[in-house]
C-alpha atoms as a PDB file:
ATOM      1  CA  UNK A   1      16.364  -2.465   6.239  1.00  0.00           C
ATOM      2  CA  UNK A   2      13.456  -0.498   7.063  1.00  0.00           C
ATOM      3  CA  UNK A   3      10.428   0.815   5.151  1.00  0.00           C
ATOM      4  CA  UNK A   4      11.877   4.159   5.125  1.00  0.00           C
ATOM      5  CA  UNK A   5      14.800   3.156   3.099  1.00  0.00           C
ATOM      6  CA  UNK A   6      11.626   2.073   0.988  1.00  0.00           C
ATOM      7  CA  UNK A   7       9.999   5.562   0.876  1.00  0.00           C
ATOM      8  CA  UNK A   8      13.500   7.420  -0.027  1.00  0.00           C
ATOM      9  CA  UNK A   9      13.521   5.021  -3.309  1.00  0.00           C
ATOM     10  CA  UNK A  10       9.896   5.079  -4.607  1.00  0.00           C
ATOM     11  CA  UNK A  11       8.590   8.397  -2.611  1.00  0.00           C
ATOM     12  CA  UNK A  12       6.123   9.520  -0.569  1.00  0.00           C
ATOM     13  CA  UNK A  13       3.059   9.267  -2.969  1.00  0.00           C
ATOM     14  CA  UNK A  14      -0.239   8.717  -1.584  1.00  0.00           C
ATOM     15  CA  UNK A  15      -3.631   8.498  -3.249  1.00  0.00           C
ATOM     16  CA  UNK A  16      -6.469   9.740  -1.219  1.00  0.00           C
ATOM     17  CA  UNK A  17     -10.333   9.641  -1.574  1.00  0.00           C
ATOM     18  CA  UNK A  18     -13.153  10.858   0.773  1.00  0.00           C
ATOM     19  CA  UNK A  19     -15.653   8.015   1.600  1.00  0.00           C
ATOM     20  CA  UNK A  20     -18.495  10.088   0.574  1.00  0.00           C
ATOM     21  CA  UNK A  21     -16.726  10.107  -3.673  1.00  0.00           C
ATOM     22  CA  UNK A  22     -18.159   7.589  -5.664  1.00  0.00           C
ATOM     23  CA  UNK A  23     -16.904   4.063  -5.833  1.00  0.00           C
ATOM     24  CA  UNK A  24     -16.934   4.915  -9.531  1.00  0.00           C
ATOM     25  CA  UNK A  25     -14.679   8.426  -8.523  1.00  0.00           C
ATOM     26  CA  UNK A  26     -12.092   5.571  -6.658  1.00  0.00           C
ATOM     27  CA  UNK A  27     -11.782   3.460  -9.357  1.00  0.00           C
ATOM     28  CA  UNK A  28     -10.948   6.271 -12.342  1.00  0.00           C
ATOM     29  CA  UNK A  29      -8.449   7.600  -9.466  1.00  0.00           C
ATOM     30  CA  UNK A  30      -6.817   4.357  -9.448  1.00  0.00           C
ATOM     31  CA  UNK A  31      -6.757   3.800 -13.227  1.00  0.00           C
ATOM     32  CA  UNK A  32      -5.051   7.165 -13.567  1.00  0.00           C
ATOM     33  CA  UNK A  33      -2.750   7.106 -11.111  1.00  0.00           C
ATOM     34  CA  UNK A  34      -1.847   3.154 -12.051  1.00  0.00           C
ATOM     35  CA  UNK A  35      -2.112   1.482  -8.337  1.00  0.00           C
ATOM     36  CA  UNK A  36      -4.127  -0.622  -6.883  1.00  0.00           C
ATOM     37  CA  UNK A  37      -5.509   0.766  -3.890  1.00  0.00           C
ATOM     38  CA  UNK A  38      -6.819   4.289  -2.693  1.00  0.00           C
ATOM     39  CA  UNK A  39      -6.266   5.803   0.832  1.00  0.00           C
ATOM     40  CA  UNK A  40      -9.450   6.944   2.275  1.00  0.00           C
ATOM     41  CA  UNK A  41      -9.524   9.942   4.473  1.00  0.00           C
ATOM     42  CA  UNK A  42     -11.938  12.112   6.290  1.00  0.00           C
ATOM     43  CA  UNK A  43     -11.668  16.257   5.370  1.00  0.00           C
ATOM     44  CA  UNK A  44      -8.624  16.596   7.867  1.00  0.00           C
ATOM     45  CA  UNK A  45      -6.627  13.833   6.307  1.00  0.00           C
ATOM     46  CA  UNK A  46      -7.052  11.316   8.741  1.00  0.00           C
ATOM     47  CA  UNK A  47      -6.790   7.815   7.710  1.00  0.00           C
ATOM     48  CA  UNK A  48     -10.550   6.047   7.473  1.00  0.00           C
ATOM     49  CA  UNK A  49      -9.970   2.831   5.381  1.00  0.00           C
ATOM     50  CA  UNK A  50      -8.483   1.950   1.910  1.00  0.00           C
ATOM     51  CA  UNK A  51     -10.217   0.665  -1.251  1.00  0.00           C
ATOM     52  CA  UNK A  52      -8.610  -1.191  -3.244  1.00  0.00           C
ATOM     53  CA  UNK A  53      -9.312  -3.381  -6.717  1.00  0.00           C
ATOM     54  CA  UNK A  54     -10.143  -6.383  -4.904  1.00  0.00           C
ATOM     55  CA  UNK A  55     -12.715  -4.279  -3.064  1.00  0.00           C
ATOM     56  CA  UNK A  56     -14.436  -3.423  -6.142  1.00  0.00           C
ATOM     57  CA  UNK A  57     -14.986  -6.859  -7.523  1.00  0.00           C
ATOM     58  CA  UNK A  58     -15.567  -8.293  -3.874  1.00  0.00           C
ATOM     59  CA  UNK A  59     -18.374  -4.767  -4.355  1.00  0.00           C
ATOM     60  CA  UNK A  60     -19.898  -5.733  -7.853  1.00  0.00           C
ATOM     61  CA  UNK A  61     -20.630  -9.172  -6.803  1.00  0.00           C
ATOM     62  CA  UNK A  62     -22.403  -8.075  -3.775  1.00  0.00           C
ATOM     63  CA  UNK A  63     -24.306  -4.854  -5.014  1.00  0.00           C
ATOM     64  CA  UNK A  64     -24.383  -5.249  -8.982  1.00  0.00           C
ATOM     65  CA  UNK A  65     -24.247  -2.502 -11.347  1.00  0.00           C
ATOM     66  CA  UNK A  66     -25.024   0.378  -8.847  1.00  0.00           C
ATOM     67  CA  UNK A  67     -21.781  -0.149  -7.017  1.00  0.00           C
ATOM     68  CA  UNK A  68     -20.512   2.612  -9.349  1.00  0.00           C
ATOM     69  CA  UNK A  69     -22.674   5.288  -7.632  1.00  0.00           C
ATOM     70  CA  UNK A  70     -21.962   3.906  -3.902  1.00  0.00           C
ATOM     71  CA  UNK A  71     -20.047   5.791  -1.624  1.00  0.00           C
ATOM     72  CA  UNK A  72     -16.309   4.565  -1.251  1.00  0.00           C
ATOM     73  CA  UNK A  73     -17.702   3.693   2.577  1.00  0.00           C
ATOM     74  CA  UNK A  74     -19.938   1.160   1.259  1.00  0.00           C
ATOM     75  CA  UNK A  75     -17.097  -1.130   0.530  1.00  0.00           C
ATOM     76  CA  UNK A  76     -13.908   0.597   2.090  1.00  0.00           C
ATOM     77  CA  UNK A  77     -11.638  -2.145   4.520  1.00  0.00           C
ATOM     78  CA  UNK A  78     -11.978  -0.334   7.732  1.00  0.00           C
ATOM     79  CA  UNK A  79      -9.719  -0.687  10.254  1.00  0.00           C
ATOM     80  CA  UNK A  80      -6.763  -0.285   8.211  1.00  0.00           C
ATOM     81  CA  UNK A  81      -3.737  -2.821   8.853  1.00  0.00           C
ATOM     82  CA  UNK A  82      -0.584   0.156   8.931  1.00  0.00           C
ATOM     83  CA  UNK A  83       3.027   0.155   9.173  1.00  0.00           C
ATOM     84  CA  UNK A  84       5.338   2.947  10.773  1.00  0.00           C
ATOM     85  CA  UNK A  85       8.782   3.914   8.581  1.00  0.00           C
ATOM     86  CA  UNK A  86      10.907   2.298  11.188  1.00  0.00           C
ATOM     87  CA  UNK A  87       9.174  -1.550  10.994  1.00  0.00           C
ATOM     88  CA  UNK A  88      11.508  -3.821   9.317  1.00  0.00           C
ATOM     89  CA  UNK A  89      11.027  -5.154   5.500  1.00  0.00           C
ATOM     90  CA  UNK A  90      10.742  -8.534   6.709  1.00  0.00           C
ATOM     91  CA  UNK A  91       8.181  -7.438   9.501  1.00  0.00           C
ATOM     92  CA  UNK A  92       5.983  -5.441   6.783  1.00  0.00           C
ATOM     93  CA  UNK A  93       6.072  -8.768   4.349  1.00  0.00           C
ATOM     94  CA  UNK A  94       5.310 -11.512   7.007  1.00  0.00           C
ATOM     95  CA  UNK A  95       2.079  -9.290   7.437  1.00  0.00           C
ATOM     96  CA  UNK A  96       1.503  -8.549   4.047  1.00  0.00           C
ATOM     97  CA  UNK A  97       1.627 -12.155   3.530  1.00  0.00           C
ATOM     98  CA  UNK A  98      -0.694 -13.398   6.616  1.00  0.00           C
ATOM     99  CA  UNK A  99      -3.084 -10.857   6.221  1.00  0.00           C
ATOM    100  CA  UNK A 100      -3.023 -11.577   2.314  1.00  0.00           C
ATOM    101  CA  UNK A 101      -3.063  -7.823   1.118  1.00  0.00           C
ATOM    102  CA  UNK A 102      -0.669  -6.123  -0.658  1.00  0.00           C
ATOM    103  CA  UNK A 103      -0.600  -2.629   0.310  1.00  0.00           C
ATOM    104  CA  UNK A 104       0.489  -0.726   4.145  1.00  0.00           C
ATOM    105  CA  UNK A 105      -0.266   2.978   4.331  1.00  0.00           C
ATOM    106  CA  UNK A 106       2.882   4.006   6.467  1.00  0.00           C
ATOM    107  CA  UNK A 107       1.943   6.607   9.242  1.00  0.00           C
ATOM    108  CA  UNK A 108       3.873   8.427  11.661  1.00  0.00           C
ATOM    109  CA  UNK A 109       2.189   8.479  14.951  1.00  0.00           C
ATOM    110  CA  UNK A 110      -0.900   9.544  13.156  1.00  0.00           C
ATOM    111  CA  UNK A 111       0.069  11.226  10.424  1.00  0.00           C
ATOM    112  CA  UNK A 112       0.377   9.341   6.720  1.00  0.00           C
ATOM    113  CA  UNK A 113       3.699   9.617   4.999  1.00  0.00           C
ATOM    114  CA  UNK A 114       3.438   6.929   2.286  1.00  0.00           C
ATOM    115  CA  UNK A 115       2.416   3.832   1.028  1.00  0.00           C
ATOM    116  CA  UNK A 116       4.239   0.854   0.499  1.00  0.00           C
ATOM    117  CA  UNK A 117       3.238  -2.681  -1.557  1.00  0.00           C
ATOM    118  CA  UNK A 118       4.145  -6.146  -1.730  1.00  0.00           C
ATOM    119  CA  UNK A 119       5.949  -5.319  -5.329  1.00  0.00           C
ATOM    120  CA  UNK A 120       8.353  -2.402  -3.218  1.00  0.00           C
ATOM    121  CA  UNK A 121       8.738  -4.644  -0.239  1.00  0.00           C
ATOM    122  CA  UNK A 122      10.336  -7.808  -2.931  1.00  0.00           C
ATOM    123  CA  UNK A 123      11.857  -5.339  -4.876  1.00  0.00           C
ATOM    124  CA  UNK A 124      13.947  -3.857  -2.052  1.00  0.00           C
ATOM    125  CA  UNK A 125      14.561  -7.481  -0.658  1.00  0.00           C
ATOM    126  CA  UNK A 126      15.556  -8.476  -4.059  1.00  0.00           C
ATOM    127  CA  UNK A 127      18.098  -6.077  -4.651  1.00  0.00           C
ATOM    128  CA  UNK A 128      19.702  -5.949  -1.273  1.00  0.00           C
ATOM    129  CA  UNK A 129      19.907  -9.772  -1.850  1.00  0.00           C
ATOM    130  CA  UNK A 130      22.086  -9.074  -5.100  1.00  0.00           C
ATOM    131  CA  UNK A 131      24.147  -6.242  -3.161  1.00  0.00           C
ATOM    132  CA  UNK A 132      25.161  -8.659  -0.795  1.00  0.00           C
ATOM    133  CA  UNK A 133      25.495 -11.921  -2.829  1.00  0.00           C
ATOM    134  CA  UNK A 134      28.074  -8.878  -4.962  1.00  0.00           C
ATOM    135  CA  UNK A 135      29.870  -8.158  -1.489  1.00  0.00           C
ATOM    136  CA  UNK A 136      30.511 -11.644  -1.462  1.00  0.00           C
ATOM    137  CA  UNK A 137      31.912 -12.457  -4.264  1.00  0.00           C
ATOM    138  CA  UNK A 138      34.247  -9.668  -3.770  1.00  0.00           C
ATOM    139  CA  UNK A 139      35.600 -11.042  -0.598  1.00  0.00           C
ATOM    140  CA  UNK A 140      36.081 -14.258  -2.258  1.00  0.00           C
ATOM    141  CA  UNK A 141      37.950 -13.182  -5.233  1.00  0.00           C
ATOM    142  CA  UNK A 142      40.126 -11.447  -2.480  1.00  0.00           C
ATOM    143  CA  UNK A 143      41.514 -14.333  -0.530  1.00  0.00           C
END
């Protein structure tokens, strides 16, 4: 399976910040919106870098208090690992895994289309395991 069949399930959301908005700006988008991590774009939607929790703690520890009023650039992970809707589940988690982040924006050439996390990526593995451990059982109660 591929990350598209990923993106039909959980959508095409995408969370986007400009790395001039305050690191404080990132993290109430984040709390509202209930992810972890915030695409950050320049003003013609080109992908720049992400921000994500782990950014803001690695952030307070380095800067203190004023972090808050930083630009997102400050503390942004630039370049951006990516994935492309046609890379394989397993693909996208062996480099979730080695890279040890949880989140892929998925573009298309350049353009982004989605973002997908470790949680979607086990999810989908999960349940196509039970589909075909189902399948299975099936044929077996046939013979």
């Amino acid at each position: 399976m591929s990350v598209e069949a990923i993106l039909k399930t959980k959508g095409h959301n995408i969370f986007t910040i400009r790395p001039e908005h305050s690191v404080s700006e990132a993290a109430a988008l984040m709390a509202s919106k209930r992810v972890g991590v915030a695409i950050v774009c320049d003003a013609k939607g080109r992908l720049m870098g992400v921000v994500s929790e782990r950014d803001i703690v690695s952030g307070i520890t380095q800067y203190g208090k004023g972090l808050l009023e930083m630009p997102v650039r400050n503390i942004m992970t630039s370049p951006v690992v990516t994935c492309a809707p046609a890379d394989s589940i397993k693909k996208v988690m062996e480099v979730m895994t080695e890279r040890r982040i949880r989140h892929l924006p998925v573009l298309e050439g350049e353009e982004l289309v989605g973002m997908i996390s470790i949680g979607d990526a086990v999810n989908f593995r999960l349940h196509e395991a039970q589909m075909e451990t189902a399948v299975l059982r099936d044929f077996a109660a046939t013979r």
